[in-house]
C-alpha atoms as a PDB file:
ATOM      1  CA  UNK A   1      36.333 -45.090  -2.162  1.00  0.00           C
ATOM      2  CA  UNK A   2      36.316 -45.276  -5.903  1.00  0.00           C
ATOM      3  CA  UNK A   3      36.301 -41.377  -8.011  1.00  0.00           C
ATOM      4  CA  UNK A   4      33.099 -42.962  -9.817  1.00  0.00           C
ATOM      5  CA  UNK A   5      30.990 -43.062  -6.601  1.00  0.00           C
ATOM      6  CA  UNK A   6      32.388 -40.256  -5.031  1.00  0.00           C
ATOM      7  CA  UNK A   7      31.421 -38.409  -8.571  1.00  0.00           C
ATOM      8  CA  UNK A   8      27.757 -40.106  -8.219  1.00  0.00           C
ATOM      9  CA  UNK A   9      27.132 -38.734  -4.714  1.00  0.00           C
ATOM     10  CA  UNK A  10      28.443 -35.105  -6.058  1.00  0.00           C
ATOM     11  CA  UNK A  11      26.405 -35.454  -8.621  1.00  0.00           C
ATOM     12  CA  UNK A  12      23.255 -36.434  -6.283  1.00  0.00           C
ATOM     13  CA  UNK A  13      24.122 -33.981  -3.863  1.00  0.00           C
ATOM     14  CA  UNK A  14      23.268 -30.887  -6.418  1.00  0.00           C
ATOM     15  CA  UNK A  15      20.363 -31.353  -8.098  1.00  0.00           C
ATOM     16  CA  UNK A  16      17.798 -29.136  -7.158  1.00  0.00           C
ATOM     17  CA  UNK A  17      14.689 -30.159  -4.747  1.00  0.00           C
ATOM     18  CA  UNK A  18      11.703 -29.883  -6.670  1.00  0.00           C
ATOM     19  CA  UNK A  19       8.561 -27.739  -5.690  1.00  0.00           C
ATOM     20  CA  UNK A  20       6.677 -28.638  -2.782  1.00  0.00           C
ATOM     21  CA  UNK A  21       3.415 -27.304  -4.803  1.00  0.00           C
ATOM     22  CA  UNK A  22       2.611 -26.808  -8.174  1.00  0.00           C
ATOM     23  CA  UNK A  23       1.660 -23.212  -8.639  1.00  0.00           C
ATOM     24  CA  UNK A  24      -1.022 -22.023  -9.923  1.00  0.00           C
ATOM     25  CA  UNK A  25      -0.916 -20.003 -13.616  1.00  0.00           C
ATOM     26  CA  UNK A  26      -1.554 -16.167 -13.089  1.00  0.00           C
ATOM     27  CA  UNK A  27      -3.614 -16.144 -16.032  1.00  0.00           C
ATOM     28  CA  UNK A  28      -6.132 -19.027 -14.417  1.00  0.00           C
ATOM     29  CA  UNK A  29      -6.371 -17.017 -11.447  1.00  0.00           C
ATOM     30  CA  UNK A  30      -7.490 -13.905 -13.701  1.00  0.00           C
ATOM     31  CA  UNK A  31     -10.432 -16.039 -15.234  1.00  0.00           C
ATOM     32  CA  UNK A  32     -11.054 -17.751 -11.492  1.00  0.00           C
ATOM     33  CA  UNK A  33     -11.499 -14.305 -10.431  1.00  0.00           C
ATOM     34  CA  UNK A  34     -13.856 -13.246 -13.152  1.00  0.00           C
ATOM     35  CA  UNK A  35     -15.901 -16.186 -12.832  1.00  0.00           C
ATOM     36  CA  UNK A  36     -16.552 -15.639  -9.285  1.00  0.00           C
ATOM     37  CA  UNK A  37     -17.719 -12.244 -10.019  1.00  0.00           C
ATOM     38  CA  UNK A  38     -19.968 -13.410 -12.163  1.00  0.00           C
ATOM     39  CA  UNK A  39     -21.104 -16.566  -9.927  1.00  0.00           C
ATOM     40  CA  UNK A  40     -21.612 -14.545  -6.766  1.00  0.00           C
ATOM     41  CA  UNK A  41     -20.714 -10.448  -6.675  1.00  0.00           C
ATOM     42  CA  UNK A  42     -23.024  -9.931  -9.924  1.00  0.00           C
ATOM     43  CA  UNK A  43     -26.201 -11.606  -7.815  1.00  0.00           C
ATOM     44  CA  UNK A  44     -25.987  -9.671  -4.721  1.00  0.00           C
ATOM     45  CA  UNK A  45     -25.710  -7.090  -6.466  1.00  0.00           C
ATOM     46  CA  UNK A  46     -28.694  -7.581  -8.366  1.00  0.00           C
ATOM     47  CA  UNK A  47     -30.424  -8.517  -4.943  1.00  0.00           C
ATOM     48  CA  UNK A  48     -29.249  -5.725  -3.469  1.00  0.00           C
ATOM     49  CA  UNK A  49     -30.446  -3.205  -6.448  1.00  0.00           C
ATOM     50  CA  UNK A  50     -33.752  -4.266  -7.638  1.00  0.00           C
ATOM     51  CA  UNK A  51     -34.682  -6.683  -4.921  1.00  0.00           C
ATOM     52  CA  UNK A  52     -34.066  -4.799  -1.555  1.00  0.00           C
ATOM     53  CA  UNK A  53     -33.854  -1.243  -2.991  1.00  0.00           C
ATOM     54  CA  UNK A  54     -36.136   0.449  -5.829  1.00  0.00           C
ATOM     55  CA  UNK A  55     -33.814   0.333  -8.828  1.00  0.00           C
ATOM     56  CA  UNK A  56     -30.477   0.830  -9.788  1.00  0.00           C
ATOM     57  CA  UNK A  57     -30.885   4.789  -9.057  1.00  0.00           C
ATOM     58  CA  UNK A  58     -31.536   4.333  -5.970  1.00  0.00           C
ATOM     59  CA  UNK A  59     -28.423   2.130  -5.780  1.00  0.00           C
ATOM     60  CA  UNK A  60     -26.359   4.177  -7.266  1.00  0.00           C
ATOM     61  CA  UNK A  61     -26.913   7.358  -4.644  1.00  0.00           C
ATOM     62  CA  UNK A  62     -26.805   5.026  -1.356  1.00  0.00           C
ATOM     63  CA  UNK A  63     -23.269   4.957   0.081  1.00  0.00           C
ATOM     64  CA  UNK A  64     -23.911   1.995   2.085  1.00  0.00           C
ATOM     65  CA  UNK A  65     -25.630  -0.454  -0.979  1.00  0.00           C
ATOM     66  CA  UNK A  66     -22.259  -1.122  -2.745  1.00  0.00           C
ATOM     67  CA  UNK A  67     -20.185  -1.379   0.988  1.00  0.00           C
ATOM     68  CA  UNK A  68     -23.283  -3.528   2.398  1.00  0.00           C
ATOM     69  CA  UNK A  69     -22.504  -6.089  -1.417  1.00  0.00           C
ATOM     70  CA  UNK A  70     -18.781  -5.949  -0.899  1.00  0.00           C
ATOM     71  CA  UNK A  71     -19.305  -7.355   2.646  1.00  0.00           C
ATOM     72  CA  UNK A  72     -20.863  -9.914   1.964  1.00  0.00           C
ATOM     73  CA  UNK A  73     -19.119 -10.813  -0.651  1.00  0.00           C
ATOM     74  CA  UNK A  74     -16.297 -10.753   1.178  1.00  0.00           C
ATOM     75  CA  UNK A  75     -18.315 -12.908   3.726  1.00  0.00           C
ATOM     76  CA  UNK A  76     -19.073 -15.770   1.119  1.00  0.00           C
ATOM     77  CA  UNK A  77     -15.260 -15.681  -0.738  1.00  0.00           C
ATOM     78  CA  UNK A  78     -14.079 -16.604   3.157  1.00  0.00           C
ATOM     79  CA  UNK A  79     -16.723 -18.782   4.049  1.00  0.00           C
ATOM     80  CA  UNK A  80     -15.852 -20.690   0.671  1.00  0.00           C
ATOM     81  CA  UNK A  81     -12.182 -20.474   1.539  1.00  0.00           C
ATOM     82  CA  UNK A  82     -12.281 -21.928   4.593  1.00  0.00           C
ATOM     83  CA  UNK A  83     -14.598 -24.850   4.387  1.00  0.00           C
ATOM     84  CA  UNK A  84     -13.645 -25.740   0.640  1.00  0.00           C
ATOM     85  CA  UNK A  85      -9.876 -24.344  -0.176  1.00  0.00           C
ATOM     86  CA  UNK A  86     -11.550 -22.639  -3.110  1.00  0.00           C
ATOM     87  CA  UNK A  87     -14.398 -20.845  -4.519  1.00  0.00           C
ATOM     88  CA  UNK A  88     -16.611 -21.667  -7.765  1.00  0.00           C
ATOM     89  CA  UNK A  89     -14.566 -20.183 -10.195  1.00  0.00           C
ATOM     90  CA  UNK A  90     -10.641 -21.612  -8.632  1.00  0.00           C
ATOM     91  CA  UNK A  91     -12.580 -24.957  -8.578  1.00  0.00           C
ATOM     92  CA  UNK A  92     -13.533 -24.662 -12.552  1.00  0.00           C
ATOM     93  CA  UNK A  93      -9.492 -23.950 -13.294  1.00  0.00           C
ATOM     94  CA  UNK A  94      -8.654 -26.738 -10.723  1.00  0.00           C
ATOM     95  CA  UNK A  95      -7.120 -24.285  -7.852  1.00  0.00           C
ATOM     96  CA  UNK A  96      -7.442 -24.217  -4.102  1.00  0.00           C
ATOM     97  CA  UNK A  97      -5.466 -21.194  -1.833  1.00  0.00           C
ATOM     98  CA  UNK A  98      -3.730 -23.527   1.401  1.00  0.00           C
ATOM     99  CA  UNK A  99      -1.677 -21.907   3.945  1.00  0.00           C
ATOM    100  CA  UNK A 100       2.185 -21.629   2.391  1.00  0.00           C
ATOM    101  CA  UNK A 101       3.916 -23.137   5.358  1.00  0.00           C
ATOM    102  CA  UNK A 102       1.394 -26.082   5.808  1.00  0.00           C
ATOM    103  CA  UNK A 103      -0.413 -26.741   3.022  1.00  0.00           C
ATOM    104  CA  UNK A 104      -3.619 -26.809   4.772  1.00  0.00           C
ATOM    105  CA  UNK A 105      -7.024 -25.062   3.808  1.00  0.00           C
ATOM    106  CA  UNK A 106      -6.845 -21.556   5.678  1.00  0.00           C
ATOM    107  CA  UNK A 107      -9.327 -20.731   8.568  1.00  0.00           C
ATOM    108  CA  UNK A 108     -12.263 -17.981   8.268  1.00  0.00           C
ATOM    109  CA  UNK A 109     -10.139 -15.250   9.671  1.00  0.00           C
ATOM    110  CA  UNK A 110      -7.098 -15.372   7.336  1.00  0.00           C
ATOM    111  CA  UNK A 111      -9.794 -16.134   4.302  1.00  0.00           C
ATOM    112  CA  UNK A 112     -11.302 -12.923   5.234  1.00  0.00           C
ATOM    113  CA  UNK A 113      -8.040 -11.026   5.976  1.00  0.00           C
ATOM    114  CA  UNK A 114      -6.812 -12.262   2.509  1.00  0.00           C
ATOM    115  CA  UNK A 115      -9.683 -11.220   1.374  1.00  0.00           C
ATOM    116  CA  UNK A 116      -9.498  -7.536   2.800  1.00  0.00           C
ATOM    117  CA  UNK A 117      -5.847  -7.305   1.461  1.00  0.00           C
ATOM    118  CA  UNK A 118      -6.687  -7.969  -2.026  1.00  0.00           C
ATOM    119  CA  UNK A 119      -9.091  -4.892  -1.992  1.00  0.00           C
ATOM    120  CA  UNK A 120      -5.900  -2.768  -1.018  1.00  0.00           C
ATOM    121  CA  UNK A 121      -3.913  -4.805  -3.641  1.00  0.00           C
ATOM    122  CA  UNK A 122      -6.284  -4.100  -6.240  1.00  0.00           C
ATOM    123  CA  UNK A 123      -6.348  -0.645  -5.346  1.00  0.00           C
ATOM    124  CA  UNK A 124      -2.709   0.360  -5.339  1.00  0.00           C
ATOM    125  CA  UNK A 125      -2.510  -2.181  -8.569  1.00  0.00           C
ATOM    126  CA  UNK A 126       1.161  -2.864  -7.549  1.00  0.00           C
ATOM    127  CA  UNK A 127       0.407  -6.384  -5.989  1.00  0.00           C
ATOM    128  CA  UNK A 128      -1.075  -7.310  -9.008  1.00  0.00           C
ATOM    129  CA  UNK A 129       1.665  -6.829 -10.756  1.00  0.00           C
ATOM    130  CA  UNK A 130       4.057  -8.894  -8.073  1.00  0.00           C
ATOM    131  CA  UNK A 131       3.216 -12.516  -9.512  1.00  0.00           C
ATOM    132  CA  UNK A 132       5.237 -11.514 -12.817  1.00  0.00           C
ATOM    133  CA  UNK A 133       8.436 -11.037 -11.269  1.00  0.00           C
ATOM    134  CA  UNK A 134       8.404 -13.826  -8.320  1.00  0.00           C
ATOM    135  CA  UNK A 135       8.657 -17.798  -9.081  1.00  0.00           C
ATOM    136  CA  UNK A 136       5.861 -18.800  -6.496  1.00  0.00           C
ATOM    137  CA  UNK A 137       3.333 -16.508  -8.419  1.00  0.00           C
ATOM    138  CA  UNK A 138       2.507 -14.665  -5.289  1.00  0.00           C
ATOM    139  CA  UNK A 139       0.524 -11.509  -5.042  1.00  0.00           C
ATOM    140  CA  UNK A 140       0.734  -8.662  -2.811  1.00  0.00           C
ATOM    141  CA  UNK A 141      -1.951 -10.035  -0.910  1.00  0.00           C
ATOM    142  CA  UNK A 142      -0.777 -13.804  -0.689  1.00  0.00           C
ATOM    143  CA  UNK A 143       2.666 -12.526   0.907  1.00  0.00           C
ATOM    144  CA  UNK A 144       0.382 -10.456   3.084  1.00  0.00           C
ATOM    145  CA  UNK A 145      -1.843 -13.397   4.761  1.00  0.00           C
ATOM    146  CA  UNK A 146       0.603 -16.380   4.265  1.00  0.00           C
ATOM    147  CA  UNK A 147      -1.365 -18.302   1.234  1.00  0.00           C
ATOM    148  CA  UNK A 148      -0.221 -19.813  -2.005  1.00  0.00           C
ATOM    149  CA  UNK A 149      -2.624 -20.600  -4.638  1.00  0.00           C
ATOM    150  CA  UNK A 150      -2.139 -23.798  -6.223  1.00  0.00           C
ATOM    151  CA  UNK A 151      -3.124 -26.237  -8.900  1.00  0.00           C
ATOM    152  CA  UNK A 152      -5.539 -28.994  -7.106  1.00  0.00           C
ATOM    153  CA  UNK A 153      -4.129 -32.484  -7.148  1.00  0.00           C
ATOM    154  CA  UNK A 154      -5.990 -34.889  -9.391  1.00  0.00           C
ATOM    155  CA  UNK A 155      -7.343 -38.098  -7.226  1.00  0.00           C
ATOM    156  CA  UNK A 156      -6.893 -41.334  -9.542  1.00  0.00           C
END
């Protein structure tokens, strides 16, 4: 065997595999997240306020109003997740969450368990600071339920 080929297949043998997925930017998830807040949480809770309660002060003393809006937001967010991949505002930036071994849209029951662990991300703040420091852009709550948010590939 001649050095030159046996250099070629060293050479070939090294390079890196590139990224099954390409992830998604932590800053578009940030404005995904906002949008959907505005798209869907911001209604029911105007529903819930003025429509099926008397007014915002009455809202603000039930213990059950904001739980009773969470829930179903919650509700929607998985029933979006699992039927679509994504929700309004990850479709606007062109992101869907799959499952991280298969790459397939997640069922209702991890949507909604990925779902419940980003309210105790949020809460303890840490997860949200985990995508910084990992190359897969992961939160707390993506290691949690097995899901990767990524960019949506373009059909041409």
């Amino acid at each position: 065997m001649r050095f030159r080929d046996i250099k070629k297949k060293k050479k070939n043998t090294h390079d890196e595999p590139k990224p099954k997925y390409v992830y998604a930017r932590y800053v578009d998830r940030v404005k995904a997240f906002i949008t959907d807040m505005f798209m869907i949480y911001a209604p029911i809770l105007y529903v819930t306020a003025y429509i099926i309660m008397d007014g915002k002060d009455d809202f603000q003393s039930s213990e059950i109003a904001p739980l009773l809006g969470v829930t179903l937001y919650g509700l929607i967010y998985a029933i979006l997740l699992s039927k679509f991949g994504h929700t309004p505002g990850k479709k606007a930036y062109e992101m869907k969450v799959v499952d991280d071994k298969t790459g397939e849209h997640i069922g209702f029951f991890k949507a909604a368990f990925r779902f419940v662990a980003f309210l105790f991300t949020a809460t303890t703040l840490l997860g949200l600071f985990l995508p910084f420091y990992r190359k897969d852009r992961k939160g707390l709550h993506d290691l949690l339920s097995g899901t990767i948010v990524v960019v949506e590939k373009k059909q041409n």
